[in-house]
C-alpha atoms as a PDB file:
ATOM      1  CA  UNK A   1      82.120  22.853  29.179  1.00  0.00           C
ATOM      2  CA  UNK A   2      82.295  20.646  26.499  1.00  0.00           C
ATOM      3  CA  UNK A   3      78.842  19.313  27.569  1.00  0.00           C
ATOM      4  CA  UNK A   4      77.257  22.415  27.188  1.00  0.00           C
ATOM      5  CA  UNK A   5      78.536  23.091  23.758  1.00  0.00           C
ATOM      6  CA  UNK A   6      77.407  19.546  22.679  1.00  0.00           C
ATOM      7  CA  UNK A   7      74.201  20.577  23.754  1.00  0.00           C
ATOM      8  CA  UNK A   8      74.063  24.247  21.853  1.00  0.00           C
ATOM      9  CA  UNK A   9      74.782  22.084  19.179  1.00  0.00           C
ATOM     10  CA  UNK A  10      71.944  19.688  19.524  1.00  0.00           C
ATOM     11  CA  UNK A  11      69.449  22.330  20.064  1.00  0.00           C
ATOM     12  CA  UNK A  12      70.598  24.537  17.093  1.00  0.00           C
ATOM     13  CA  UNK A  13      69.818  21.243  14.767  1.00  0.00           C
ATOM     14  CA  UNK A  14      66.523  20.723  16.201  1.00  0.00           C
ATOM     15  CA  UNK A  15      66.144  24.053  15.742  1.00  0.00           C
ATOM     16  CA  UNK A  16      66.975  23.562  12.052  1.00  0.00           C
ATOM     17  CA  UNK A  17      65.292  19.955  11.805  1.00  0.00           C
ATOM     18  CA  UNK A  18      62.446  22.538  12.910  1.00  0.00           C
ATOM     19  CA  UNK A  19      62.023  24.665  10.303  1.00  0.00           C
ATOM     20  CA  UNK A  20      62.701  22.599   7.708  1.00  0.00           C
ATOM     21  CA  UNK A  21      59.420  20.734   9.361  1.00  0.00           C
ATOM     22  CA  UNK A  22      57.028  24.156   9.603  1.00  0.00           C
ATOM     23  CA  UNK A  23      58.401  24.769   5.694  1.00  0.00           C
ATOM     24  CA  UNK A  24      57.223  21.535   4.728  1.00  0.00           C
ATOM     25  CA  UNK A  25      53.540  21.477   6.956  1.00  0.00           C
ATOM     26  CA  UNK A  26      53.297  25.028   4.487  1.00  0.00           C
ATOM     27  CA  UNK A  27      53.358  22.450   1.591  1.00  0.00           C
ATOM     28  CA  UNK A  28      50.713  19.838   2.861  1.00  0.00           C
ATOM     29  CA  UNK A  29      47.111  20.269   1.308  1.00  0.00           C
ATOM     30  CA  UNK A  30      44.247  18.642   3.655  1.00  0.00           C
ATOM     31  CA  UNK A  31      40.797  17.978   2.308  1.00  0.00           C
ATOM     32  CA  UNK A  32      37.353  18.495   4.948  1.00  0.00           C
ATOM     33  CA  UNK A  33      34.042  17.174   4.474  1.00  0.00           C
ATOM     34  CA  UNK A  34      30.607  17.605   5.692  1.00  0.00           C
ATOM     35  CA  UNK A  35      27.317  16.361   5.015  1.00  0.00           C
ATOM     36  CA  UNK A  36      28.549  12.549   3.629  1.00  0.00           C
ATOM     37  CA  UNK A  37      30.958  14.375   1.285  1.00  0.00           C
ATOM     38  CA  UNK A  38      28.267  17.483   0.055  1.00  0.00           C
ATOM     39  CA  UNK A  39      31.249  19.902   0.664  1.00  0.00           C
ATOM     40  CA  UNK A  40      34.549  19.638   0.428  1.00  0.00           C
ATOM     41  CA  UNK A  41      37.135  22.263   1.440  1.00  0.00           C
ATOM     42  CA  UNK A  42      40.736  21.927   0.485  1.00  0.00           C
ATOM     43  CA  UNK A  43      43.112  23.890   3.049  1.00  0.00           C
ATOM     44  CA  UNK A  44      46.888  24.265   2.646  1.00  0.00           C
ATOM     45  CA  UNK A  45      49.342  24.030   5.540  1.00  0.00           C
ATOM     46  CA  UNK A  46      49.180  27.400   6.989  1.00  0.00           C
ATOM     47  CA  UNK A  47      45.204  27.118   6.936  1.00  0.00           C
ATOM     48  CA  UNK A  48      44.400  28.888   3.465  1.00  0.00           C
ATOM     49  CA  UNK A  49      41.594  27.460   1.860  1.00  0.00           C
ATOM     50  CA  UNK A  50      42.385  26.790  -1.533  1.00  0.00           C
ATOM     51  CA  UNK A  51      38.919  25.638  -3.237  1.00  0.00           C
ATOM     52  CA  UNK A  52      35.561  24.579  -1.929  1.00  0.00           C
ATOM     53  CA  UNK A  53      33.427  22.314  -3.684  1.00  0.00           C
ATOM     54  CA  UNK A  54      29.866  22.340  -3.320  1.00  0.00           C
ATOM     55  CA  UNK A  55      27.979  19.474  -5.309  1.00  0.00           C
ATOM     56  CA  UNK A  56      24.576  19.980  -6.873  1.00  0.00           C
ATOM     57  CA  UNK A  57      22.480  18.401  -4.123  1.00  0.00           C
ATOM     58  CA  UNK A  58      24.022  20.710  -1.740  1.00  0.00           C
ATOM     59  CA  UNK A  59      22.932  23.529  -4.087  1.00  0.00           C
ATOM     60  CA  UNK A  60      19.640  22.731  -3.923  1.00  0.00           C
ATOM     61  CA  UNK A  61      19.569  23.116  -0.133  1.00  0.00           C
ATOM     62  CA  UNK A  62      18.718  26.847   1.543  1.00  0.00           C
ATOM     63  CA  UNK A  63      21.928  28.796   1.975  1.00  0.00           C
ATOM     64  CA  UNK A  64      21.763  28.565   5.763  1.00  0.00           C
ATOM     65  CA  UNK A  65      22.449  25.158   5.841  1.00  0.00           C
ATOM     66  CA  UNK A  66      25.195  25.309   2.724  1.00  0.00           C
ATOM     67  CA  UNK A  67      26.666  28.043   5.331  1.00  0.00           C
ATOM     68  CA  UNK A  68      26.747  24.995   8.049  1.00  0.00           C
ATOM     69  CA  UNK A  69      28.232  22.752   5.530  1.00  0.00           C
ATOM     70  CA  UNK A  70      30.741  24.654   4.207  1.00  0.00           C
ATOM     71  CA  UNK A  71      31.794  25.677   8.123  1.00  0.00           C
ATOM     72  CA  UNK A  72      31.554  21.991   9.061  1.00  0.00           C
ATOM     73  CA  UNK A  73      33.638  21.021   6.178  1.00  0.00           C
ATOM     74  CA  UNK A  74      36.600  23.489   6.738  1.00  0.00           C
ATOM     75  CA  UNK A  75      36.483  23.031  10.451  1.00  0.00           C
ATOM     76  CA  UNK A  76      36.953  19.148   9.339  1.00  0.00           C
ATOM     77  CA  UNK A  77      40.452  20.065   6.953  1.00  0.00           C
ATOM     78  CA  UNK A  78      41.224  21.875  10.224  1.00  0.00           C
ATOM     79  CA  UNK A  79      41.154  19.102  12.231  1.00  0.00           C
ATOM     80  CA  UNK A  80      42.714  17.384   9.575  1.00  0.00           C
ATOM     81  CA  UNK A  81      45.744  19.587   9.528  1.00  0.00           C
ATOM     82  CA  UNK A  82      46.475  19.760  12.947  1.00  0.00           C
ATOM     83  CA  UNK A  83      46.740  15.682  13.117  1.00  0.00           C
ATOM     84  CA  UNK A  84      48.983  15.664  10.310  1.00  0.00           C
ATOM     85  CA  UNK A  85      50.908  18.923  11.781  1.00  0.00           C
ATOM     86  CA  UNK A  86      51.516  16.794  14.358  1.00  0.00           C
ATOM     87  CA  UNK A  87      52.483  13.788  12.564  1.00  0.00           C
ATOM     88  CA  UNK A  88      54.950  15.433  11.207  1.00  0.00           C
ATOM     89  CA  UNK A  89      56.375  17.204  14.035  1.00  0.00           C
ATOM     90  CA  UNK A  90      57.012  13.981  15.869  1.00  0.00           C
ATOM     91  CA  UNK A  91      59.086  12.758  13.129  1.00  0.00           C
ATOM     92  CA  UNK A  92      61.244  15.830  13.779  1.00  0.00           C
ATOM     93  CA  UNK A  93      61.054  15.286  17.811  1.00  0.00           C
ATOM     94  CA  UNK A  94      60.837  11.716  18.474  1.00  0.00           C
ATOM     95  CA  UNK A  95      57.289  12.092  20.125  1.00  0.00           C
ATOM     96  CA  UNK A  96      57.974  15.401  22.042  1.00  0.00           C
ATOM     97  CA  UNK A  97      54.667  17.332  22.543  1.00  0.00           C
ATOM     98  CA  UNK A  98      56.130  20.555  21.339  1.00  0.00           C
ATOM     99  CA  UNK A  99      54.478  23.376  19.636  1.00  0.00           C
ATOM    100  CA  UNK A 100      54.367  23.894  15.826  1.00  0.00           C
ATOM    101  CA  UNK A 101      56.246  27.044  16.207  1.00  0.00           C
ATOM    102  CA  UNK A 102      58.462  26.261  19.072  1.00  0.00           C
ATOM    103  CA  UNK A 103      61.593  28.536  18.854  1.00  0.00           C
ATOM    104  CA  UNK A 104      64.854  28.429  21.021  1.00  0.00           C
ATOM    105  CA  UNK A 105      65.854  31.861  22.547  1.00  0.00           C
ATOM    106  CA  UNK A 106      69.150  31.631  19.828  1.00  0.00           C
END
């Protein structure tokens, strides 16, 4: 038995080491771009976009293509989230592929 209880133990501290990780991804801020930096979108960990920049030039383009870069340029922080998401998470799991919110049944 003492097996098993060694390894309720070690899955209750990943389980910790876990959400100490998803509290900290909350934290990171992520910039995307789009159109050789003519937007930039700033996203925080659990995908809120917390300012968009649009420079002049951009400004001077019709809005349907603004719309483009401003989807282009969030869908890039996205991106950019995810891979350091996952960076993070593989400190936490020594390369496991697991899921960013990955619970055990305890």
């Amino acid at each position: 038995m003492t097996n098993f209880s060694d390894m309720l133990s070690k899955a209750k501290a990943m389980q910790e080491k876990m959400r100490e990780v998803q509290d900290q991804i909350k934290k990171i801020e992520v910039q995307g771009m789009s159109g050789g930096n003519l937007v930039k979108v700033t996203m925080t960990g659990d995908y809120e976009i917390k300012s968009i920049e649009i420079t002049e030039k951009a400004k001077s383009e019709n809005q349907e293509i603004i719309n483009d870069l401003i989807i282009a340029a969030y869908n890039n922080a996205k991106e950019n989230l995810k891979k350091k998401s996952a960076e993070e998470l593989s400190k936490v799991t020594g390369g496991l592929n697991l899921p960013l919110d990955f619970k055990l049944p305890f």
